[in-house]
Every structure is written in structure tokens, then in C-alpha cells.
C-alpha atoms as a PDB file:
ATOM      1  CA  UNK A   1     -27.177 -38.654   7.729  1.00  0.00           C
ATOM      2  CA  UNK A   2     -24.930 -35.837   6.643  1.00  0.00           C
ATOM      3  CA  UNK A   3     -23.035 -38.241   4.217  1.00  0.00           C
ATOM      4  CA  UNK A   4     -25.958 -39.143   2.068  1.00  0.00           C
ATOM      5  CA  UNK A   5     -26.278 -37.490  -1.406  1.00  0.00           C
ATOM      6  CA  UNK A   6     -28.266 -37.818  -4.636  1.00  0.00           C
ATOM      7  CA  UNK A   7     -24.910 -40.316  -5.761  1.00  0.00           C
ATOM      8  CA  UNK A   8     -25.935 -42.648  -3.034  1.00  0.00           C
ATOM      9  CA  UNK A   9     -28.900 -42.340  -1.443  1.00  0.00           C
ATOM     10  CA  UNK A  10     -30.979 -45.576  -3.118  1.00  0.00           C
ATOM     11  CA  UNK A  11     -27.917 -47.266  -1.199  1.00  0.00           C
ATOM     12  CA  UNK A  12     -28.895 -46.473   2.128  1.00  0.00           C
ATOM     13  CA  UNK A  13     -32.652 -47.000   1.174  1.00  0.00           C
ATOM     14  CA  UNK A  14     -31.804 -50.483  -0.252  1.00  0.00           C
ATOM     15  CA  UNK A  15     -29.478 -51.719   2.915  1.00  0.00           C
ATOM     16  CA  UNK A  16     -32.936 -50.011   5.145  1.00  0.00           C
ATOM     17  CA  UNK A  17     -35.059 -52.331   2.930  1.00  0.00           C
ATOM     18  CA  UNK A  18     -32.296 -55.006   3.099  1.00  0.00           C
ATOM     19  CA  UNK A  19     -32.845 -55.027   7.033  1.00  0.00           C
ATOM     20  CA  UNK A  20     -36.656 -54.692   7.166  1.00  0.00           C
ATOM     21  CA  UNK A  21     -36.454 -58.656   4.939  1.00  0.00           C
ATOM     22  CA  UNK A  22     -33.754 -59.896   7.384  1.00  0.00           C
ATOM     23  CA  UNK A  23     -36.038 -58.737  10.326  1.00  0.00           C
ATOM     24  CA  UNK A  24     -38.770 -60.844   9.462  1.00  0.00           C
ATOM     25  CA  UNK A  25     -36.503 -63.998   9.259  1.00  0.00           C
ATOM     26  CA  UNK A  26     -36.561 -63.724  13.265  1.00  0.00           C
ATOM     27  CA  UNK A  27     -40.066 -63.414  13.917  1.00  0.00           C
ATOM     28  CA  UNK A  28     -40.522 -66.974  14.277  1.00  0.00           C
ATOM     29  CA  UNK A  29     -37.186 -67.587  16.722  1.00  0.00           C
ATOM     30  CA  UNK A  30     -38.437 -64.660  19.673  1.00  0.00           C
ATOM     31  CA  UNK A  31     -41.675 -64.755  21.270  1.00  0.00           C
ATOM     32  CA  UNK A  32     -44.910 -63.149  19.328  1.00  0.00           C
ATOM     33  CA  UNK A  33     -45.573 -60.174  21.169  1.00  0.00           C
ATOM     34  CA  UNK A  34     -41.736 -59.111  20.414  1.00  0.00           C
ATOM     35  CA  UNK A  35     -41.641 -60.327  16.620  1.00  0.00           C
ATOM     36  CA  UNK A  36     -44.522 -58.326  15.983  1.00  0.00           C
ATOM     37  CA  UNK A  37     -43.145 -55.672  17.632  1.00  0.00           C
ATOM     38  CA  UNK A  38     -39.850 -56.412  15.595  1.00  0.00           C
ATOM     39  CA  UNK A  39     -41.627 -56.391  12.429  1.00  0.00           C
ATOM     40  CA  UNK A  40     -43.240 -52.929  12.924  1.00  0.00           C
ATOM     41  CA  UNK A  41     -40.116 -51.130  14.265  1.00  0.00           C
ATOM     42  CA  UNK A  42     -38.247 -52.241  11.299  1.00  0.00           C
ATOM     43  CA  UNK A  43     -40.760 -50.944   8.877  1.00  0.00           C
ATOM     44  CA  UNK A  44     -40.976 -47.477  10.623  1.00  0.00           C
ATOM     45  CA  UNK A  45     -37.141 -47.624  10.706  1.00  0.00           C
ATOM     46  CA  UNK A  46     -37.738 -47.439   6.508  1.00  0.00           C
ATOM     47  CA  UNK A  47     -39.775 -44.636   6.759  1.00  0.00           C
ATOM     48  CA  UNK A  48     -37.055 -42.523   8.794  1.00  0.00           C
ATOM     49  CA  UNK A  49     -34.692 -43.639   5.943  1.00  0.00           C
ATOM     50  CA  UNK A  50     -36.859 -42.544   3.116  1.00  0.00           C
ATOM     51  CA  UNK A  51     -37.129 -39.658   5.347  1.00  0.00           C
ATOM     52  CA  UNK A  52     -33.606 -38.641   5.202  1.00  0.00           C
ATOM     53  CA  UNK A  53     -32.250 -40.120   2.311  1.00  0.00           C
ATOM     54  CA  UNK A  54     -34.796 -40.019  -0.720  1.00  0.00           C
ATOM     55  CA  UNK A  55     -34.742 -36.439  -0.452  1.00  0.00           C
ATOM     56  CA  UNK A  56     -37.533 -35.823  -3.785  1.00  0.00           C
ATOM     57  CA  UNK A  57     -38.799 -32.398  -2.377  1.00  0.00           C
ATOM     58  CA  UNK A  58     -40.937 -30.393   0.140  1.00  0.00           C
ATOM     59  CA  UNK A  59     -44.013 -32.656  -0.641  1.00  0.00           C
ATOM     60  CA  UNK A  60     -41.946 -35.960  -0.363  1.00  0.00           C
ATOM     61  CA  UNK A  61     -40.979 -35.629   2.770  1.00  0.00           C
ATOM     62  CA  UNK A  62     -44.495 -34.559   3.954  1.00  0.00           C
ATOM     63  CA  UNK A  63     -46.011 -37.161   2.604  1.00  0.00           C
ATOM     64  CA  UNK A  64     -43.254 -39.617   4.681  1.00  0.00           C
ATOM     65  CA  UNK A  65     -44.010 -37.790   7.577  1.00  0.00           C
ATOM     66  CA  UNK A  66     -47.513 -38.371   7.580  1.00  0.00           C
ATOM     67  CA  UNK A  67     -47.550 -42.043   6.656  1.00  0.00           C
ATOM     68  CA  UNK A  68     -45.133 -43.144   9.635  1.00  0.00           C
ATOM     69  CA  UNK A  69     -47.859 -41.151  12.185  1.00  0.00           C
ATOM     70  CA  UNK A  70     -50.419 -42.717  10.913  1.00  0.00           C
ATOM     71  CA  UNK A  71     -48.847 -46.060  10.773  1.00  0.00           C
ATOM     72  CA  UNK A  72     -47.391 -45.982  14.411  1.00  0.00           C
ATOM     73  CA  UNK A  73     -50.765 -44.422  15.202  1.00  0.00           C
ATOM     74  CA  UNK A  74     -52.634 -47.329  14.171  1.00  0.00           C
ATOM     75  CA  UNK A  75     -49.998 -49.777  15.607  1.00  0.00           C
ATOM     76  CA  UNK A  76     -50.581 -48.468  19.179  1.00  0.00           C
ATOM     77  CA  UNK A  77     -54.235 -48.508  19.101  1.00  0.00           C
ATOM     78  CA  UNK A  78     -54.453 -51.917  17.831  1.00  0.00           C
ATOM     79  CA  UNK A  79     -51.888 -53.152  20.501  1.00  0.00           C
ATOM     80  CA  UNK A  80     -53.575 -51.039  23.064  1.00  0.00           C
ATOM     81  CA  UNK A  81     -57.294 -51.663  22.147  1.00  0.00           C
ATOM     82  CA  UNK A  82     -59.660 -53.542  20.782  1.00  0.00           C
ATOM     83  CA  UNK A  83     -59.743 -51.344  17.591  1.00  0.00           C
ATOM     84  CA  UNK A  84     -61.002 -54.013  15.082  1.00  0.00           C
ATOM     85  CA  UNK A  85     -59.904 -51.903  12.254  1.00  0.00           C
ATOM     86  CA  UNK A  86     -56.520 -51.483  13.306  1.00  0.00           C
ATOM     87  CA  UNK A  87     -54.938 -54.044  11.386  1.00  0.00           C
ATOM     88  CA  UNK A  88     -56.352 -53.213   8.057  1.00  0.00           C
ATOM     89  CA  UNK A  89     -55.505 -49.756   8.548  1.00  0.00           C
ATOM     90  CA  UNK A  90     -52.037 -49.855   9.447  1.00  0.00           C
ATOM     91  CA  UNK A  91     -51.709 -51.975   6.383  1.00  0.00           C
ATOM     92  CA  UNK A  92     -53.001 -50.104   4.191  1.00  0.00           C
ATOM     93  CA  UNK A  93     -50.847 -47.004   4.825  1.00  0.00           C
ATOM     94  CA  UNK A  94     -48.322 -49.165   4.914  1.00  0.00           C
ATOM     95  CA  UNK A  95     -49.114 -50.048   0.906  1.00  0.00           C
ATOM     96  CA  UNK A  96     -49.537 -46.331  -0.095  1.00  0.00           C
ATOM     97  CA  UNK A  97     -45.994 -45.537   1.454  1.00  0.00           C
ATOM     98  CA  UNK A  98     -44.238 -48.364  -0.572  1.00  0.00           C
ATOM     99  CA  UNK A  99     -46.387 -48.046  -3.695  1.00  0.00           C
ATOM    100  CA  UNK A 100     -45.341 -44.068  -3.294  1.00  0.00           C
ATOM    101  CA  UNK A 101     -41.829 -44.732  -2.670  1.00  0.00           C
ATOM    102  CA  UNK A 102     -41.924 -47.274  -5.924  1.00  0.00           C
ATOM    103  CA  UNK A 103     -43.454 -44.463  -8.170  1.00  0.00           C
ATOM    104  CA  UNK A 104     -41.083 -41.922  -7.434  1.00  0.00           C
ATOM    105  CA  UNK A 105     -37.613 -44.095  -7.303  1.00  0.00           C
ATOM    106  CA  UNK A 106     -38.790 -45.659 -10.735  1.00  0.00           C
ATOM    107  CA  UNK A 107     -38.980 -42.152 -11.905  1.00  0.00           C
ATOM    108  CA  UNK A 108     -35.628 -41.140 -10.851  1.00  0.00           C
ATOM    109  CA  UNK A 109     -33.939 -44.838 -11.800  1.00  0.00           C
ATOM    110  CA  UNK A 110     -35.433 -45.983 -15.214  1.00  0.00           C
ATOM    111  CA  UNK A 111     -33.875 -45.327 -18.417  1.00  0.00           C
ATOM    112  CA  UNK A 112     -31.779 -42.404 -16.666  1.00  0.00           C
ATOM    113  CA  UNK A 113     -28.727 -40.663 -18.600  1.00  0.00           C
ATOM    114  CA  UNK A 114     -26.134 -42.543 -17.193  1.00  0.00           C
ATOM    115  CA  UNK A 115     -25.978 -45.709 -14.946  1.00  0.00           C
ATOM    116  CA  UNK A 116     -24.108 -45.569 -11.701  1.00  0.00           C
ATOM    117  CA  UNK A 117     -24.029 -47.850  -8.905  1.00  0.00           C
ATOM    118  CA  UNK A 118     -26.353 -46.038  -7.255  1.00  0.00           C
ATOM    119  CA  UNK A 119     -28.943 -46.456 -10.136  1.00  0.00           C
ATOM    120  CA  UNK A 120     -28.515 -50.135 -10.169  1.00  0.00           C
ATOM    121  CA  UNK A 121     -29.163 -50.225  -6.102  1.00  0.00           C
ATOM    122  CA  UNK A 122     -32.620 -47.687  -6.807  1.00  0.00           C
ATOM    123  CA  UNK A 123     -33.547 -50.572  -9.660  1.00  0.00           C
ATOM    124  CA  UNK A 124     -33.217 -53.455  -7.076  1.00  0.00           C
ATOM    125  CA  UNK A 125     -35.001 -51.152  -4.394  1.00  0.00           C
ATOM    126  CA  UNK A 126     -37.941 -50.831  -6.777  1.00  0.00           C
ATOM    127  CA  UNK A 127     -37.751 -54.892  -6.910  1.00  0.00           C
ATOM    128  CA  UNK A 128     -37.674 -55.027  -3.351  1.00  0.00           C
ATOM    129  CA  UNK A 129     -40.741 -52.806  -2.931  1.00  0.00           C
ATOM    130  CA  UNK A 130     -42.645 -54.619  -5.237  1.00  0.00           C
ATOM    131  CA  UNK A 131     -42.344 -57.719  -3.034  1.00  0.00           C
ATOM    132  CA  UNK A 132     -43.297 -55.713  -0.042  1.00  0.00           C
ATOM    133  CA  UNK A 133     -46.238 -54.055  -2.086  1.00  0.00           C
ATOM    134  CA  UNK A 134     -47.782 -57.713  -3.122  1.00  0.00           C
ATOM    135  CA  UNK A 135     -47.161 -59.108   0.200  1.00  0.00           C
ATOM    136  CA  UNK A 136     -48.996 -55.840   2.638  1.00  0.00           C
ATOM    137  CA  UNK A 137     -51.642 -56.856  -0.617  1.00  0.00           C
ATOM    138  CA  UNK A 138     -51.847 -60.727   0.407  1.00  0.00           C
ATOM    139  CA  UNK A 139     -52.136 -59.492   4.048  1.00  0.00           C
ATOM    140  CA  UNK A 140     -54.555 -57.269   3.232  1.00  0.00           C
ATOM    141  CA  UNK A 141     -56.777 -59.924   1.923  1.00  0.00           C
ATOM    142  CA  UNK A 142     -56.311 -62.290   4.253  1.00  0.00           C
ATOM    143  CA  UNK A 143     -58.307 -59.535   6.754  1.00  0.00           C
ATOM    144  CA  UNK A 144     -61.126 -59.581   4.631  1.00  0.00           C
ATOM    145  CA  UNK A 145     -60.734 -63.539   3.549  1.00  0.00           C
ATOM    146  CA  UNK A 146     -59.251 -65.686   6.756  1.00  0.00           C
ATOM    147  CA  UNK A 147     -59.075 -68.733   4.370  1.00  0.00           C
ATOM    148  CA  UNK A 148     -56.912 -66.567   1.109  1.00  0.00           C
ATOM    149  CA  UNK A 149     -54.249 -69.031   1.512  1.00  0.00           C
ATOM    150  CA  UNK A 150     -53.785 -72.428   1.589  1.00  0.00           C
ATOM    151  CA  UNK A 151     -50.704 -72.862   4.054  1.00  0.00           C
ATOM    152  CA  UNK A 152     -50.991 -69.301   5.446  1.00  0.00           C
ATOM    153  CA  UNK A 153     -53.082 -69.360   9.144  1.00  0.00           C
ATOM    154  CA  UNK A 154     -54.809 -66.722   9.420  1.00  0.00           C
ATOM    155  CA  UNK A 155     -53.082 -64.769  12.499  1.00  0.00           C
ATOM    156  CA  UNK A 156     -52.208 -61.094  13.536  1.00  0.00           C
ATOM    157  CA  UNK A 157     -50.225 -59.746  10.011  1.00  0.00           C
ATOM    158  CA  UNK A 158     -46.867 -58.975  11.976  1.00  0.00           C
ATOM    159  CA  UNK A 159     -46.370 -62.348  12.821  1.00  0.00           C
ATOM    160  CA  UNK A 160     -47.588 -63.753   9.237  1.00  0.00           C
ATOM    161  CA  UNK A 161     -45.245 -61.129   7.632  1.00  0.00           C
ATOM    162  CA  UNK A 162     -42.423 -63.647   6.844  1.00  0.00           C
ATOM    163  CA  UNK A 163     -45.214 -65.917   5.161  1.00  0.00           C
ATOM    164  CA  UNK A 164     -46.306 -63.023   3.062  1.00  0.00           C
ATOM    165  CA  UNK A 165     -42.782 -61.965   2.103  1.00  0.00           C
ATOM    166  CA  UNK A 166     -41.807 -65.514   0.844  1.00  0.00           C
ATOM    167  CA  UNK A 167     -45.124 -66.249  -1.142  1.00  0.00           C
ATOM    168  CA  UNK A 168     -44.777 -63.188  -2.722  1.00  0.00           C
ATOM    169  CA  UNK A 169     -40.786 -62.881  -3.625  1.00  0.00           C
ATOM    170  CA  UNK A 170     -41.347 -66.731  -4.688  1.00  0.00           C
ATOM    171  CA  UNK A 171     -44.399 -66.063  -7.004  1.00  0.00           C
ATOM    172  CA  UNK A 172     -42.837 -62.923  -8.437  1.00  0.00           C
ATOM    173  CA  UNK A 173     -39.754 -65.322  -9.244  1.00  0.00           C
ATOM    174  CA  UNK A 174     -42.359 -67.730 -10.856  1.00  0.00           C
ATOM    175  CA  UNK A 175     -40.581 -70.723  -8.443  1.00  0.00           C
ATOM    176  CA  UNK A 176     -43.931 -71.359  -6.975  1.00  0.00           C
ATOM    177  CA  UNK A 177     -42.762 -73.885  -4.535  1.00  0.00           C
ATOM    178  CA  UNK A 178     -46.502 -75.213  -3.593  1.00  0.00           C
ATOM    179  CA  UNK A 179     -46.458 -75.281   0.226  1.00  0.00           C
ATOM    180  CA  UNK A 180     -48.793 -72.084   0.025  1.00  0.00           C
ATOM    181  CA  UNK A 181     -50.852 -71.337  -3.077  1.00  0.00           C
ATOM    182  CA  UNK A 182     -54.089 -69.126  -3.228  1.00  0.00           C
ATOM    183  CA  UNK A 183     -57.266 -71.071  -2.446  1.00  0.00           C
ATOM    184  CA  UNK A 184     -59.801 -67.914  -3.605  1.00  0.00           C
ATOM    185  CA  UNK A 185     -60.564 -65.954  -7.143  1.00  0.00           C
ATOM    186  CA  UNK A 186     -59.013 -62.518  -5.640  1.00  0.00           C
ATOM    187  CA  UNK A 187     -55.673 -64.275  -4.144  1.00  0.00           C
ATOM    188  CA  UNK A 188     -55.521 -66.455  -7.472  1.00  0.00           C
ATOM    189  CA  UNK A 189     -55.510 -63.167  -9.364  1.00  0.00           C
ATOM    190  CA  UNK A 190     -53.160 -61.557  -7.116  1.00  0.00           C
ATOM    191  CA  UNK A 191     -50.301 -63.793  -7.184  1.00  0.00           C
ATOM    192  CA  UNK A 192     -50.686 -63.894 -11.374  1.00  0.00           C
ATOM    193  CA  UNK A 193     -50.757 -60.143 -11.669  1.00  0.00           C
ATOM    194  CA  UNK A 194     -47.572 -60.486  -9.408  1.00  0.00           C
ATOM    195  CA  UNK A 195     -45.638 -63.132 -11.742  1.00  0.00           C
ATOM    196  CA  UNK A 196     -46.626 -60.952 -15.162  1.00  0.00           C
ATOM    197  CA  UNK A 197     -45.182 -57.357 -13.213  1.00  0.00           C
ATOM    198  CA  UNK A 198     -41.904 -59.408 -12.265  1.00  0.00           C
ATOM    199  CA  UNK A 199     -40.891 -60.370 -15.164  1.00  0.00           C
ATOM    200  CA  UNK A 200     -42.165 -57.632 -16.844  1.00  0.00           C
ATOM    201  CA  UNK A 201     -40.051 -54.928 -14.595  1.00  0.00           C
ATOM    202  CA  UNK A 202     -37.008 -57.161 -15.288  1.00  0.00           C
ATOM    203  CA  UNK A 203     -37.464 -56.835 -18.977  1.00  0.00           C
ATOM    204  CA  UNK A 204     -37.831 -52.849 -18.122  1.00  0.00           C
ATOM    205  CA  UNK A 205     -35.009 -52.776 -16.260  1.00  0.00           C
ATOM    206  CA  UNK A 206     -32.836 -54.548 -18.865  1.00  0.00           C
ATOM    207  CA  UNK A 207     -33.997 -52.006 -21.591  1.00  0.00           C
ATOM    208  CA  UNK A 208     -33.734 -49.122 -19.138  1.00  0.00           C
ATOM    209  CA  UNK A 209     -29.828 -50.214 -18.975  1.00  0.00           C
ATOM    210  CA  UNK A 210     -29.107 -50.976 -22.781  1.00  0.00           C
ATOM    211  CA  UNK A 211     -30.505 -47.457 -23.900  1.00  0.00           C
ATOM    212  CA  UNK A 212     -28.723 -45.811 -20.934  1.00  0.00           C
ATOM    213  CA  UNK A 213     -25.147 -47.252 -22.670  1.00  0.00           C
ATOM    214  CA  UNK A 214     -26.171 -45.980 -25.713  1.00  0.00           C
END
């Protein structure tokens, strides 16, 4: 990715994160096997973009490295074994790579010197992540609680990762549709933690603008 510099790489991030939400709008239209197969390849495929475009140092890049081996890792054995743990775990590095990608664009993006396009595109990257982050979280819980959900089945998390997505872009909205709503005291608290950070990383975002014009 020769052409990618610090004027646009939250660009090619974005249109990587872009892809990974667009991905899991076919899991439902190919056979399981495949759209869970889909669903992983496309969330590796963000890691080799944070890889090469959100170049934040040495340690950045190490720490990239490391999450996509362990998350492929833990991918194959769970395909390949009856590694009960699998899911969980592959999950759960999958949160720690978006919550660490979130951290460090929001420290590069909010209330910078002067707003660019590629500033705005980091801002709706950090959006995007935090849809991701609350949706791995939902997954997450429904590992440990089958019946999280009402709505949701409980099935293998690569196929439920469209569910998870839409629950949790449509709670952070505050739509709240209805079809699936938490049945259980940690999913209820979940989804409201979700709503309050939406709105209040809009509300961020709009100050983060108005001082940078000023």
C-alpha cells in the first residue's frame, strides 16, 4: 500500500471496515460453513489493513501482528477441533483489537488542529468500531448466556454476526426496533451503556469539530 499516508490512511481503514459490515449482509444468502468462513476472512482482512495503514509506531504494529495470529489461531482450532473454548477466545481477541484500534484513532482524530477529510473518515471509523466492539460484547455473552437475547438463537458467532451487528448499530442509534431486545440483567445493561456512549461520542465529535474551526 505504497499510496497510503498519514493524509489518508483512516480512509482505507474505514472502506476495510466498510467491507467487513457489507460481508456480513451475505452470511445468510451462502451456505454456513462458507459465511462463517466469510465472516472471519473479512475481519482478518481488517487486521492486514490496520497493519499497513494505521501506521502508530513499532508497538502498533506488534500488537496487530499478534492479535490476527492469535485470532486465525483460534479460528482453525475451533473449525478443526472440538476446542470448546475456541469461540470465546477468538472473540475476545477480536474485542481487544477493535477496542485498541478505537483508543488510538480517537487519539489521533478528536479535537485535532485542523479537520481534513481524512479526520472526518477516522471519526466515523471510531463509530464503526464501536458497533463492532458492542456487538463481539453481545456475542460474547451469548457464550456464557445461550438465552441473552430474545430473537437472537443461540448458534456458532460467525453465523449470528449479522444479528449482533444490527442489534447493536440499532441500539446505539436508540431506534430499538423490538424484534430482538435483551431478555437478562447483563444484556439489559449492555445495550443501555451502548445507547448513553452513542450519543455521547456524537456530542464529542461535534465539539471535537467546533473547537477545531476555532
Amino acid at each position: 500500500m505504497k499510496h497510503v499516508t498519514q493524509q489518508n490512511n483512516f480512509i482505507y481503514f474505514t472502506a476495510a471496515l466498510l467491507l467487513l459490515l457489507l460481508a456480513s449482509a451475505f452470511v445468510d444468502s451462502v451456505p454456513e460453513s462458507k459465511g462463517m468462513m466469510l465472516v472471519e476472512l473479512f475481519i482478518l482482512l481488517t487486521h492486514v489493513v490496520a497493519y499497513m495503514s494505521l501506521n502508530f509506531g513499532r508497538y502498533w504494529r506488534y500488537f496487530v501482528l499478534i492479535m490476527f495470529v492469535i485470532i486465525a489461531t483460534a479460528n482453525i482450532f475451533n473449525r478443526y477441533s472440538d476446542w470448546s473454548a475456541g469461540p470465546v477466545a477468538a472473540l475476545t481477541f477480536t474485542l481487544i483489537f477493535y477496542v485498541g484500534v478505537a483508543l488510538t484513532t480517537a487519539r489521533k482524530v478528536l479535537f485535532p488542529e485542523k479537520v481534513t477529510t481524512n479526520i472526518v473518515v477516522g471519526a466515523l471509523a471510531i463509530y464503526i468500531l464501536l458497533g463492532l466492539i458492542w456487538a463481539t460484547l453481545y456475542l460474547i455473552t451469548m457464550e456464557f448466556f445461550p438465552h441473552a437475547f430474545n430473537g437472537i438463537e443461540h448458534i456458532y458467532w460467525g453465523d449470528n454476526f449479522s444479528n449482533a451487528l444490527y442489534y447493536s448499530y440499532i441500539t446505539m442509534t436508540s431506534v430499538g426496533y423490538g424484534e430482538i431486545t435483551p431478555a437478562i440483567a447483563i444484556s439489559r445493561t449492555l445495550a443501555y451503556m451502548q445507547a448513553m456512549i452513542g450519543s455521547f461520542y456524537m456530542a464529542v465529535v461535534v465539539a471535537s469539530l467546533i473547537s477545531a474551526r476555532h
